[in-house]
Every structure is written in C-alpha cells, then in structure tokens.
Protein backbone atom coordinates (compact mmCIF):
# COMPACT_ATOMS: atom_id res chain seq x y z
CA UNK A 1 14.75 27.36 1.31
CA UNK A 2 11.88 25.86 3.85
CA UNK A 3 8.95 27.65 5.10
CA UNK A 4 9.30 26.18 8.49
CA UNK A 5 12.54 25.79 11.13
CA UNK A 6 14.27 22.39 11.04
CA UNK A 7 13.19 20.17 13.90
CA UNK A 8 16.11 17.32 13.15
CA UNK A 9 18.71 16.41 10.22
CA UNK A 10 19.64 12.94 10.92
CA UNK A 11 22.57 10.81 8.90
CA UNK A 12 20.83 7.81 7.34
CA UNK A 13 22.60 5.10 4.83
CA UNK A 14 26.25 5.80 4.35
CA UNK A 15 27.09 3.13 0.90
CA UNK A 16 30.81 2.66 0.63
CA UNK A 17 30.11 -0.29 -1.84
CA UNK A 18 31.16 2.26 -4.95
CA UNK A 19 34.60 4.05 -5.06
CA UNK A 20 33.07 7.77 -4.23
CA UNK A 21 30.44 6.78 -1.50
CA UNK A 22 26.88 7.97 -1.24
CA UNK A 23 24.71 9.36 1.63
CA UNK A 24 21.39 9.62 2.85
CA UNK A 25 19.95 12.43 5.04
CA UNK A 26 16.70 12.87 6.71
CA UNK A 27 15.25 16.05 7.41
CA UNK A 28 12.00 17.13 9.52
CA UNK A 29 10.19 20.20 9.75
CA UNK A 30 6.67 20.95 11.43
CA UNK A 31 4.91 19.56 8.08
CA UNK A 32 7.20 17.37 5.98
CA UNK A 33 10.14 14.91 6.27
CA UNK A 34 12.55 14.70 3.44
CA UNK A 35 15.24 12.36 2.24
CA UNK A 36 18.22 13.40 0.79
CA UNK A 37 20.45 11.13 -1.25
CA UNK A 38 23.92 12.69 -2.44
CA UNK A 39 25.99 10.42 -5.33
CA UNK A 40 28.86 11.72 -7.16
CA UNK A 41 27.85 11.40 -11.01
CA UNK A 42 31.14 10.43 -13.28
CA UNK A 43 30.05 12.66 -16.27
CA UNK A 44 29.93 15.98 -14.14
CA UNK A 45 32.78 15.14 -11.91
CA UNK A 46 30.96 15.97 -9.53
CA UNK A 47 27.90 15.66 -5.58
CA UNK A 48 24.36 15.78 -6.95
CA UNK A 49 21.50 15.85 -4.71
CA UNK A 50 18.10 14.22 -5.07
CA UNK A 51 15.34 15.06 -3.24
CA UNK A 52 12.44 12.67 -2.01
CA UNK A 53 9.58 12.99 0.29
CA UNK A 54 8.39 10.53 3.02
CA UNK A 55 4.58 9.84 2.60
CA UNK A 56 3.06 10.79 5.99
CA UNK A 57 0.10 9.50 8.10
CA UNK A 58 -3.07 11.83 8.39
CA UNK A 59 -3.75 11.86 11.83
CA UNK A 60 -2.12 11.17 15.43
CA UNK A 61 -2.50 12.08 18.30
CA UNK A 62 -1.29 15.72 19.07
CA UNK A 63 -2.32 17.95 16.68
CA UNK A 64 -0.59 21.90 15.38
CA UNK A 65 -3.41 23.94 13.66
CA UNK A 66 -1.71 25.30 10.86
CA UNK A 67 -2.84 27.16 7.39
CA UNK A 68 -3.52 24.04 5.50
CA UNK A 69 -4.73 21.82 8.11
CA UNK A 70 -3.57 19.64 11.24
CA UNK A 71 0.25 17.63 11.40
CA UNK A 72 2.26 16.15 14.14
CA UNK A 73 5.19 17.81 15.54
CA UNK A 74 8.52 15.81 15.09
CA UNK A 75 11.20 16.39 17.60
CA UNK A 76 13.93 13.93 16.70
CA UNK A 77 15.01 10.73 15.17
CA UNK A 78 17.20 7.85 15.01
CA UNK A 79 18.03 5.39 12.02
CA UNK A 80 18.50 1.77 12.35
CA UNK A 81 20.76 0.75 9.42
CA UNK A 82 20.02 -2.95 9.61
CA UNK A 83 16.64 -2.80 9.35
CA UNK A 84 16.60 0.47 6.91
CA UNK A 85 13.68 2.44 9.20
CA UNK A 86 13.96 5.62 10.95
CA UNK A 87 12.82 6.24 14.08
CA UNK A 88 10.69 9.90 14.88
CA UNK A 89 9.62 11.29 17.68
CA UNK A 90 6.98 13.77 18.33
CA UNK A 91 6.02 16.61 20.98
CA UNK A 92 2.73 14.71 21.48
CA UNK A 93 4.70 11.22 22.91
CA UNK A 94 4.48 8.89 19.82
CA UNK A 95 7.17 7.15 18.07
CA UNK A 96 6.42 6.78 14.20
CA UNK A 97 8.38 4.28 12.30
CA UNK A 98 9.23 4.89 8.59
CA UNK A 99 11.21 2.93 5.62
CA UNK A 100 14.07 4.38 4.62
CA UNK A 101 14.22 2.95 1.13
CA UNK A 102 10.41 2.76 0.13
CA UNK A 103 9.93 6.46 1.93
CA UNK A 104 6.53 4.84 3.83
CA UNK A 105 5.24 5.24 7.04
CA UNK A 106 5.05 2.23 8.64
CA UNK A 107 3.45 2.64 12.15
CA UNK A 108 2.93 5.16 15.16
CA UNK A 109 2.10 4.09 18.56
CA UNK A 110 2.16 6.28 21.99
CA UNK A 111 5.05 5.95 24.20
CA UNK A 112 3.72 8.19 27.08
C-alpha cells in the first residue's frame, strides 16, 4: 500500500460526541504524512475511512536525496488534543508543528 516504511502511526482525535465514535490517525513515512479519519456511516452499517494529506514545508534543515527531490525525515510524534496540533520529530533535530483539523504546517524550529 505505501512505497516507503512507516516511520510513526500516532492516535489523534478520538470524538465520542456521536453514539458510534470517530477517530483520527496520523501516519508518517520518509515523504508524506497522512490523516486518517474513520466514522461509521448509518446507511452502510458500517467503518469508512477517509484519507487526507498534511501540506508539508519545502525545506529544513536535514535533507534525504530521494527520486523526486529532497524531504525531511520524521521519526515520531505526539498530539496535543486541546490545542488540535501534532507534534513531529525529525532525524535532523527539528520539531515541526502541524494542525490537526486544517492539515497545515504550522512551524519548524531546531531543538538540537
């Protein structure tokens, strides 16, 4: 299904407010992060999946020369439910910050 190992799958939103509840799961790999939202949809009886990507920042500062160009390397995460952003890490020692809801990058800065 992905051209590329998983680097981190990370539990994001949990909604209980509806009678089946909903989730949200983040997924990394080298080149893309995904969000996953699963609802239950009355008229199949039934999970569905939806599928969204996060729009990502075009440079930083450690770089992976791949086929179509240069990306960062995410390593792992961690999701702040009150303020809806997800927290990344990556191999080159910055912490990117990214909205859950809108799917947008928000800001990097170097933690080494």
């Amino acid at each position: 299904m992905f051209e590329f190992p998983t680097n981190f799958l990370t539990w994001a939103d949990i909604n209980y407010n509806e009678k089946f509840p909903s989730y949200t799961i983040c997924h990394a790999n080298i080149n893309n992060i995904n969000c996953y939202y699963f609802f239950y949809e009355i008229s199949s009886m039934q999970y569905s999946m939806k599928t969204n990507k996060f729009t990502l920042p075009s440079t930083g500062n450690i770089f992976i020369k791949l086929k179509k160009g240069y990306t960062r390397t995410y390593t792992a995460s961690a999701y702040d439910p009150n303020l809806g952003i997800l927290y990344i890490g990556t191999s080159g020692g910055e912490l990117t910050l990214y909205n859950i809801k809108n799917l947008f990058f928000k800001s990097a800065f170097s933690v080494i």
